[in-house]
Protein backbone atom coordinates (compact mmCIF):
# COMPACT_ATOMS: atom_id res chain seq x y z
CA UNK A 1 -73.94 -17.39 48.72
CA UNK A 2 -71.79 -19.66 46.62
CA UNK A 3 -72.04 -20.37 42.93
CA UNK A 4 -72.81 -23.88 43.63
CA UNK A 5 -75.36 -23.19 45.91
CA UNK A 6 -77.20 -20.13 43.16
CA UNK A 7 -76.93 -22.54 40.61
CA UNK A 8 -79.01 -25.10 43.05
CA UNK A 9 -81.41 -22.34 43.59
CA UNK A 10 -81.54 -21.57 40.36
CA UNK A 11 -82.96 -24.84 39.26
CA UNK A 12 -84.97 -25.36 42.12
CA UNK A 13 -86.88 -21.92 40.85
CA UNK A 14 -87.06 -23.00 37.14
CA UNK A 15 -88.84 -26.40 38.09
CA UNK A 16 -91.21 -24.65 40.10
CA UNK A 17 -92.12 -22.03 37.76
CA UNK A 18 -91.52 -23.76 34.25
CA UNK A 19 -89.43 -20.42 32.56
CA UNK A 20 -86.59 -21.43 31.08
CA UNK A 21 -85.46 -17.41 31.47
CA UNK A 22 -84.48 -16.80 35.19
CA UNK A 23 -83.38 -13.71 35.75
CA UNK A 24 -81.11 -12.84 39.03
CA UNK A 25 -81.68 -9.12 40.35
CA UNK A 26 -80.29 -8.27 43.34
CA UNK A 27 -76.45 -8.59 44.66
CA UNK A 28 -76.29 -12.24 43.71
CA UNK A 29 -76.25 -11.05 40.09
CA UNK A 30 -72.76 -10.01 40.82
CA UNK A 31 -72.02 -14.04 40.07
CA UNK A 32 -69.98 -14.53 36.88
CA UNK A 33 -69.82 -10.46 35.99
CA UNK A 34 -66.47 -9.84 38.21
CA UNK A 35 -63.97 -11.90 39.20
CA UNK A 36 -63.99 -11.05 43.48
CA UNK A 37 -67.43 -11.14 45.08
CA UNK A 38 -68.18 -8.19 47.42
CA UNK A 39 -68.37 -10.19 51.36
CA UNK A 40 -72.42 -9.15 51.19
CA UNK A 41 -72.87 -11.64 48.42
CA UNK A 42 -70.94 -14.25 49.89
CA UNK A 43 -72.81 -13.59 52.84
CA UNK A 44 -76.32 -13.47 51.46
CA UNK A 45 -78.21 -16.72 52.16
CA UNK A 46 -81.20 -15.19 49.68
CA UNK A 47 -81.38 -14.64 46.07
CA UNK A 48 -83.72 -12.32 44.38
CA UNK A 49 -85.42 -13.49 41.15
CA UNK A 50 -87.49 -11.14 38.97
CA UNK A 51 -90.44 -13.13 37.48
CA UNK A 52 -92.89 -10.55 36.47
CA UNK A 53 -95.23 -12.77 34.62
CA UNK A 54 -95.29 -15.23 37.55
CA UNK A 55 -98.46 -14.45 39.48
CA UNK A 56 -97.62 -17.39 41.95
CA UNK A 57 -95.23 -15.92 44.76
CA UNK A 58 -96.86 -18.13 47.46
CA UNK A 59 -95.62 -21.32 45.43
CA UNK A 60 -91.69 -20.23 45.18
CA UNK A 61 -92.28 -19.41 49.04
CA UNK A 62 -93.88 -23.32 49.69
CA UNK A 63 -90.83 -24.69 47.52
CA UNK A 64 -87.53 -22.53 47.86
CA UNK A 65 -88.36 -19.62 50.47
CA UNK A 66 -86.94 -18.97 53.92
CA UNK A 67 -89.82 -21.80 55.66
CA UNK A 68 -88.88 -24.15 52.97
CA UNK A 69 -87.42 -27.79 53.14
CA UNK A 70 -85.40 -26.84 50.51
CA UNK A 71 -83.70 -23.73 52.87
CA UNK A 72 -83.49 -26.01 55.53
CA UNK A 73 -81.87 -28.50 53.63
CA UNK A 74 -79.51 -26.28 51.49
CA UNK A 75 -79.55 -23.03 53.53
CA UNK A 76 -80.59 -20.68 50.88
CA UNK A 77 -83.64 -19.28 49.66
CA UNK A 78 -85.48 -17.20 46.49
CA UNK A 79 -87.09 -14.36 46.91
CA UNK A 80 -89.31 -13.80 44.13
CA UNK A 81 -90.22 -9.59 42.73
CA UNK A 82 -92.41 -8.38 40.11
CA UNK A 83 -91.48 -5.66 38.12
CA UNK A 84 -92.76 -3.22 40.51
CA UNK A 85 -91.04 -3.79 43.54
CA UNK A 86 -87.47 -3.41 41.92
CA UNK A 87 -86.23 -0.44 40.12
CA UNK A 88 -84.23 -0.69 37.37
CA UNK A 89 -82.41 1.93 34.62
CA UNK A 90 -83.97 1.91 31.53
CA UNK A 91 -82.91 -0.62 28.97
CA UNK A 92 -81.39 -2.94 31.55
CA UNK A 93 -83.46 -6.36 29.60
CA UNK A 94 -81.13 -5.59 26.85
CA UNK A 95 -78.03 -5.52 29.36
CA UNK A 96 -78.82 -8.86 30.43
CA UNK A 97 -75.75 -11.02 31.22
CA UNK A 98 -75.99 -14.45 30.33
CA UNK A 99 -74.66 -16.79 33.00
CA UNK A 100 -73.71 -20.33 30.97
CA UNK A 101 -73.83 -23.83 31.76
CA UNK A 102 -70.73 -26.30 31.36
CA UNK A 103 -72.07 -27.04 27.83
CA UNK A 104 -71.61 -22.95 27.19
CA UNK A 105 -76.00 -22.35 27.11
CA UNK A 106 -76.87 -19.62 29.52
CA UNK A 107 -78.28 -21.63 32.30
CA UNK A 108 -79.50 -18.06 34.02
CA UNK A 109 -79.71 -14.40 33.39
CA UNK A 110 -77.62 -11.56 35.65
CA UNK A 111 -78.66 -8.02 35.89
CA UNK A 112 -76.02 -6.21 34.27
CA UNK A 113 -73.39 -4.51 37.28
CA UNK A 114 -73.69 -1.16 37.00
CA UNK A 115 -77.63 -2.23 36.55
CA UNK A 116 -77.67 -3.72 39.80
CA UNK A 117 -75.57 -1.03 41.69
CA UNK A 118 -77.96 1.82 40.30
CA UNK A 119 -81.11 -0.49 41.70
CA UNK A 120 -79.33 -0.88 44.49
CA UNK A 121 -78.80 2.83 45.23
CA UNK A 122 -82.75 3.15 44.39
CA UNK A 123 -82.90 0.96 47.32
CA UNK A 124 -81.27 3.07 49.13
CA UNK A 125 -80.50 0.47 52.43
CA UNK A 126 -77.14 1.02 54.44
CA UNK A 127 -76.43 -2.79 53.06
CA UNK A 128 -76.96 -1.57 49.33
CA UNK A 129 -74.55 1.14 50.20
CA UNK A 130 -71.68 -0.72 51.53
CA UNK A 131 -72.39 -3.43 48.30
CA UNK A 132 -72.08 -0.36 45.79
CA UNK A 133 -68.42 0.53 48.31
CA UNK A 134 -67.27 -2.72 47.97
CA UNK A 135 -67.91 -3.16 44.72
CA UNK A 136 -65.66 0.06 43.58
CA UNK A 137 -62.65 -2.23 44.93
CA UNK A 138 -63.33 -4.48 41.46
CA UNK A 139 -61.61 -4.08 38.19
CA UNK A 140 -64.84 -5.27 36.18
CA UNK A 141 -66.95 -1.86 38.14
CA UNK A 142 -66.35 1.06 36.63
CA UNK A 143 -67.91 4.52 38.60
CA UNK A 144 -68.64 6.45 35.61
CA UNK A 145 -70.67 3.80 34.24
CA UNK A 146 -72.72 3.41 37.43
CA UNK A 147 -73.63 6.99 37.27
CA UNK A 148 -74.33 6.73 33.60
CA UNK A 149 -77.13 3.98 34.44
CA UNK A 150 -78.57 5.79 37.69
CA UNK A 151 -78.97 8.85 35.50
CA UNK A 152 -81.67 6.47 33.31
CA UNK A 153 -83.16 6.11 36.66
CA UNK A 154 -84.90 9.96 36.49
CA UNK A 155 -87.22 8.36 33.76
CA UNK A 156 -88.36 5.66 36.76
CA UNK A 157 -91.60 6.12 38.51
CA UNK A 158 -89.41 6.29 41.68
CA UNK A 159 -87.25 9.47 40.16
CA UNK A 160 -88.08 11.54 42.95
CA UNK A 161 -85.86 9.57 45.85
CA UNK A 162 -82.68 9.63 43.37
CA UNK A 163 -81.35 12.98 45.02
CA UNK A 164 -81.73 11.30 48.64
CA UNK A 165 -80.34 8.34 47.65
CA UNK A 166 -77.25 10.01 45.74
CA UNK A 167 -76.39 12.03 49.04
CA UNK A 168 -76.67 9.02 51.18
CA UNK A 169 -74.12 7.10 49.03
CA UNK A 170 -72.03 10.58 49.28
CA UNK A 171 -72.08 10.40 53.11
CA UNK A 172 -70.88 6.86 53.13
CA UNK A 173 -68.72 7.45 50.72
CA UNK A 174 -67.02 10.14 52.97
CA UNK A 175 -67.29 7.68 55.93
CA UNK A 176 -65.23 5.23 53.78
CA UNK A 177 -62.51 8.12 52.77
CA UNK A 178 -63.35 7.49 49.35
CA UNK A 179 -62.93 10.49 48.78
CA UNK A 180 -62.16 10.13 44.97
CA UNK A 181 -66.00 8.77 44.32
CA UNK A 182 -67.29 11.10 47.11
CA UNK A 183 -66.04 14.16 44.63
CA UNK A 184 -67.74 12.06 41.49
CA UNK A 185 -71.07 11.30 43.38
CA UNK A 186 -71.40 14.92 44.58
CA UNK A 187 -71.41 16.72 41.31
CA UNK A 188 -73.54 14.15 39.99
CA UNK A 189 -76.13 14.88 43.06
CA UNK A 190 -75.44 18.68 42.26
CA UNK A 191 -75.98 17.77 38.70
CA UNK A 192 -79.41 16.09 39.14
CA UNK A 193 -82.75 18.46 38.78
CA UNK A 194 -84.13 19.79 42.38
């Protein structure tokens, strides 16, 4: 998805719910944190908003989901998650990056990189994999840091699938000859509790 067309969405969503915080989750957050977007978020025709006070899914669905006017009009779509559906490292609402307007006011919230890439792993998809590999190409995604913030993730509710998930991104990491990160990610998996 382009920038024009998340910034679109991104209004569309804030009219329909009235919050004035939007907060992207999800590989669109990747917008305005590095400079060269991954293909899968170019590619991505939906953006995932986390609006855990917003008990109204089935109205962002009507207005701005895949069935919409406004995807058939525009081609993209929100998907809106409460807090449980996503999980996130510990502390990430204070890692926040604000995304600003041409007047310089954050117009939208990001989840922090290395935030999103340790969700991401959580997720644990072959897609979430190859966004985590492509986003080791970019300058503004450091490894380290990524393992930093999925370490936070063994104080989740969802600690238990960390040590599957680690090895999975270890096996595609081999796949890709990355074999630099495939040395970091396995002593991180042999560092993690059994």
């Amino acid at each position: 998805m382009r920038r024009e067309a998340l910034e679109m969405l991104v209004a569309k969503v804030a009219a329909v719910t009235g919050q004035d915080r939007i907060v992207i989750v999800g590989s669109q957050s990747a917008h305005g944190q590095i400079g060269w977007l991954p293909g899968p978020v170019l590619r991505s025709i939906e953006a995932d908003f986390l609006l855990p006070g917003f008990g109204r899914s089935s109205v962002i669905d009507d207005e701005c989901g895949p069935e919409s006017d406004f995807f058939a009009e525009h081609g993209v779509y929100a998907d809106p998650l409460g807090a449980g559906i996503v999980t996130l490292p510990r502390g990430w609402e204070e890692r926040l990056v604000p995304i600003k307007d041409d007047q310089g006011k954050p117009s939208w919230w990001a989840l922090e990189i290395h935030d999103t890439a340790a969700s991401k792993l959580m997720a644990g998809r072959d897609k979430d994999m190859d966004f985590i590999i492509e986003l080791t190409t970019s300058q503004s995604f450091n490894f380290d840091t990524f393992l930093q913030r999925a370490t936070l993730l063994l104080e989740s509710s969802h600690a238990s699938g960390l040590r599957s998930r680690v090895q999975k991104l270890v096996n595609r990491l081999y796949t890709a000859k990355r074999h630099d990160l495939e040395k970091k990610a396995a002593e991180f998996l042999a560092s993690l509790p059994a």
